[in-house]
Protein backbone atom coordinates (compact mmCIF):
# COMPACT_ATOMS: atom_id res chain seq x y z
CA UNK A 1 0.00 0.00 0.00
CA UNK A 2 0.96 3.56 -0.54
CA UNK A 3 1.55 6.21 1.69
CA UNK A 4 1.20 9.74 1.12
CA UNK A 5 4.98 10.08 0.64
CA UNK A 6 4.75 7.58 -2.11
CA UNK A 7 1.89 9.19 -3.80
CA UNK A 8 3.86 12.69 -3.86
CA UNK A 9 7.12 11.13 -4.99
CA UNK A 10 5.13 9.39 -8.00
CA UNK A 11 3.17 12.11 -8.63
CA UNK A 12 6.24 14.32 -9.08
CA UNK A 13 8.10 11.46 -11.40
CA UNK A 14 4.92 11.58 -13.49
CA UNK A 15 5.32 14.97 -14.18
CA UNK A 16 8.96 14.96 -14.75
CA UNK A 17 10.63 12.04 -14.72
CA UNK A 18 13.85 13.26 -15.03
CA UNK A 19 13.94 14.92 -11.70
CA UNK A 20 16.97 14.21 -9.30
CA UNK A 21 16.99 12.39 -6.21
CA UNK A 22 18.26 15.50 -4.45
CA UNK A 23 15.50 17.53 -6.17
CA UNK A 24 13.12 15.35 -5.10
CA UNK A 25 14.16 15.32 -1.87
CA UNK A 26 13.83 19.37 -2.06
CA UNK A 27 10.59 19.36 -3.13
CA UNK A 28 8.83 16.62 -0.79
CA UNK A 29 10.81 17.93 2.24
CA UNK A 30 12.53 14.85 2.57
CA UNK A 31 16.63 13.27 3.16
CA UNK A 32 18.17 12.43 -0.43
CA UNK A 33 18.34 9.05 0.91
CA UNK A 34 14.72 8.62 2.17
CA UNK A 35 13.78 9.66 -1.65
CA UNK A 36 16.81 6.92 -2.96
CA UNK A 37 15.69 4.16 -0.06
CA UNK A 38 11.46 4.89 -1.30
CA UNK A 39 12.33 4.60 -5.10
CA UNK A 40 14.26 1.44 -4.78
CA UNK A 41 11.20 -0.18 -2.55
CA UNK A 42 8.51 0.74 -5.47
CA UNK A 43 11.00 -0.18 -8.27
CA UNK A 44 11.65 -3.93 -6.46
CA UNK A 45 8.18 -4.02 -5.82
CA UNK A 46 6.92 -3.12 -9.45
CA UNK A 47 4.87 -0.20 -8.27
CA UNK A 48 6.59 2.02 -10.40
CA UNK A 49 8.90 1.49 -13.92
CA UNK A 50 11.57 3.95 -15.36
CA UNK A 51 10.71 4.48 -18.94
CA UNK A 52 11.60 7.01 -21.58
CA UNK A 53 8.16 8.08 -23.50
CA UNK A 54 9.14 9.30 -27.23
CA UNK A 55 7.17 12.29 -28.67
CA UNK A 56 5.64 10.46 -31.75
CA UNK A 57 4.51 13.56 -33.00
CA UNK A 58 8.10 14.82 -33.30
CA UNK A 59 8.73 11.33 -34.06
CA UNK A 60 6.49 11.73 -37.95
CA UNK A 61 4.05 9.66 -36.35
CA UNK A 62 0.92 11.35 -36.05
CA UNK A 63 -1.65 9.32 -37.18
CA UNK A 64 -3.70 6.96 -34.55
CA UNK A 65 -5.99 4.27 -35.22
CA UNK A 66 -8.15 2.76 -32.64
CA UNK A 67 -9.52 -0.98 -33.97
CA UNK A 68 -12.03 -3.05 -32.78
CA UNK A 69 -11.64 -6.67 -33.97
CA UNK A 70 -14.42 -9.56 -34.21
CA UNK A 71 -12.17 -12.59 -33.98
CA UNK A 72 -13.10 -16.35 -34.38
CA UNK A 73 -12.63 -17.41 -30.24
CA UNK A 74 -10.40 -20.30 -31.42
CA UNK A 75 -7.87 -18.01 -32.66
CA UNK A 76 -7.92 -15.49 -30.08
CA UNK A 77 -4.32 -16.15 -28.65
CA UNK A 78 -2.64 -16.74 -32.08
CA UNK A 79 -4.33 -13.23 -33.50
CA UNK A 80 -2.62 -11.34 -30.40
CA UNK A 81 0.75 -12.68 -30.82
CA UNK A 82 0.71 -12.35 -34.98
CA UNK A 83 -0.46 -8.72 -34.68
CA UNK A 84 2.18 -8.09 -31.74
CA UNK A 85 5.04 -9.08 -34.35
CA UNK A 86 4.08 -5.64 -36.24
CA UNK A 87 5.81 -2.90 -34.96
CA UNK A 88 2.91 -0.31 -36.00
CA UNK A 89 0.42 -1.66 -33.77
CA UNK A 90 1.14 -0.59 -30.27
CA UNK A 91 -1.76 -1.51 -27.75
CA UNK A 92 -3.84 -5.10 -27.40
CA UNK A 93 -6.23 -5.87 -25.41
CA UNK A 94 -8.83 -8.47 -25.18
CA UNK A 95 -12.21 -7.29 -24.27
CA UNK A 96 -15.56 -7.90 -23.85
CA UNK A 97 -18.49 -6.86 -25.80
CA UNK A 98 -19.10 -6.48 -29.79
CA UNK A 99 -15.52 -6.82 -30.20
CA UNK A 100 -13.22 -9.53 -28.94
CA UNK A 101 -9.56 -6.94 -29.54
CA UNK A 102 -9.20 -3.54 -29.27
CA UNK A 103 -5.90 -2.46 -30.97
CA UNK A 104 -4.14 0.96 -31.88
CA UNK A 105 -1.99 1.14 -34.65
CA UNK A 106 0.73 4.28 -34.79
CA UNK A 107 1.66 5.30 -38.49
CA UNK A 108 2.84 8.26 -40.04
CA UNK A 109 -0.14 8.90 -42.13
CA UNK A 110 -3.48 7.61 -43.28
CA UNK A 111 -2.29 6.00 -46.22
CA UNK A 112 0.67 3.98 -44.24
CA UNK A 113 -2.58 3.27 -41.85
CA UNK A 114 -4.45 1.75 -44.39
CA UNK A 115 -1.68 0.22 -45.68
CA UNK A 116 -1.34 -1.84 -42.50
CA UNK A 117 -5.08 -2.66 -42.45
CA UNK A 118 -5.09 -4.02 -45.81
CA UNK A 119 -1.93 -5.43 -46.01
CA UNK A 120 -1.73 -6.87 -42.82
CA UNK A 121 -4.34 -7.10 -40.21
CA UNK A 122 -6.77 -8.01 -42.75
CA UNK A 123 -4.23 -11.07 -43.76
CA UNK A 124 -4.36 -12.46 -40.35
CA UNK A 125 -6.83 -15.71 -40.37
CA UNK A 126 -9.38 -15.54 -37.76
CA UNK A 127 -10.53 -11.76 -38.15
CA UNK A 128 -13.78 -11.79 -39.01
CA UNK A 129 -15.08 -7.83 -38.94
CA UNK A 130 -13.00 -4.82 -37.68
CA UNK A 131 -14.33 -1.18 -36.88
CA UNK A 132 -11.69 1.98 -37.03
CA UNK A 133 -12.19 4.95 -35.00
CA UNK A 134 -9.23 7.33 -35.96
CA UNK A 135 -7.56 10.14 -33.28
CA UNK A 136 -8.83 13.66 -34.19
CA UNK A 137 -7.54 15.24 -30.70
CA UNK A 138 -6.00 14.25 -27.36
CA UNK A 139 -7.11 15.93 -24.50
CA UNK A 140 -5.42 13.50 -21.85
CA UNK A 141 -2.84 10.86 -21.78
CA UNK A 142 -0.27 11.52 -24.58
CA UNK A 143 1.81 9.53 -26.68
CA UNK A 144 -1.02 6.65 -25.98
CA UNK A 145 0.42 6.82 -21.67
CA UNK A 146 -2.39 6.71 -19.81
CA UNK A 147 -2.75 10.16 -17.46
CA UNK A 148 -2.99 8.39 -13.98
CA UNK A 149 -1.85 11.77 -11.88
CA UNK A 150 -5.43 12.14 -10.79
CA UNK A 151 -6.04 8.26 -10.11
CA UNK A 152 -2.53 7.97 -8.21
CA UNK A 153 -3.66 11.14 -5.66
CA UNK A 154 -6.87 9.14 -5.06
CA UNK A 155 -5.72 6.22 -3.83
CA UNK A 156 -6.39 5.29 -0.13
CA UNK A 157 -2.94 5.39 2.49
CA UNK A 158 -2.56 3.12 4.25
């Protein structure tokens, strides 16, 4: 469980990751070492992963496709490893409802987005139907990383 100490310290890494132990430490009114001794206990314990996030956009990769796939059941785990071979398609997840997938495919354009749906997703045997929903605007969660500032500051201390 987190503390409230934990919460800040993430909260602050979400913001900017790139932040110092020592600055941390400034900001949370906190030792150097109680910041160092905290991030190594929700690093071992997987609360928390160091990542770099790339800027698509500056990147050429603007364009973002949101799929919903009807898949024979049968095929369900063979679908989500052949379309996790393609580098374009970024997010899986198996869900309930009208569709069985829901995918999102980064490319730089519409055309290199269709390209991928006609040249590849629709190879892959099993998918019966898909539906595309394409990105007009983000207003939360960037670069596809969920925004979990608010949920984080919510949770319940222990």
């Amino acid at each position: 469980m987190l503390d409230e100490l934990d919460k800040k310290l993430i909260e602050l890494l979400q913001k900017s990751g790139r932040l110092s132990n020592t600055a941390l430490a400034e900001l949370l009114s906190v030792s150097e070492r109680t910041v160092r001794n905290r991030m190594k206990n929700l690093l071992e314990q997987g609360t928390i992963k160091i990542t770099a996030v790339p800027d698509l956009d500056a990147l050429g990769y603007a364009f973002t496709g949101i799929v919903g796939l009807q898949v024979e059941l049968g095929k369900i785990k063979n679908i989500a490893a052949e379309l996790a071979e393609h580098p374009n398609v970024c997010y899986i997840v198996n869900v309930t409802g009208q569709f069985d997938f829901i995918i999102i495919i980064i490319a730089r354009s519409a055309k290199e987005f269709a390209d991928i749906m006609e040249n590849f997703v629709s190879q892959i045997p099993g998918i019966l139907r898909t539906e595309t929903h394409v990105s007009l605007n983000n207003y939360k969660g960037k670069n596809g990383n969920m925004d979990t500032v608010q949920l984080i500051n919510n949770l319940e201390i222990s």
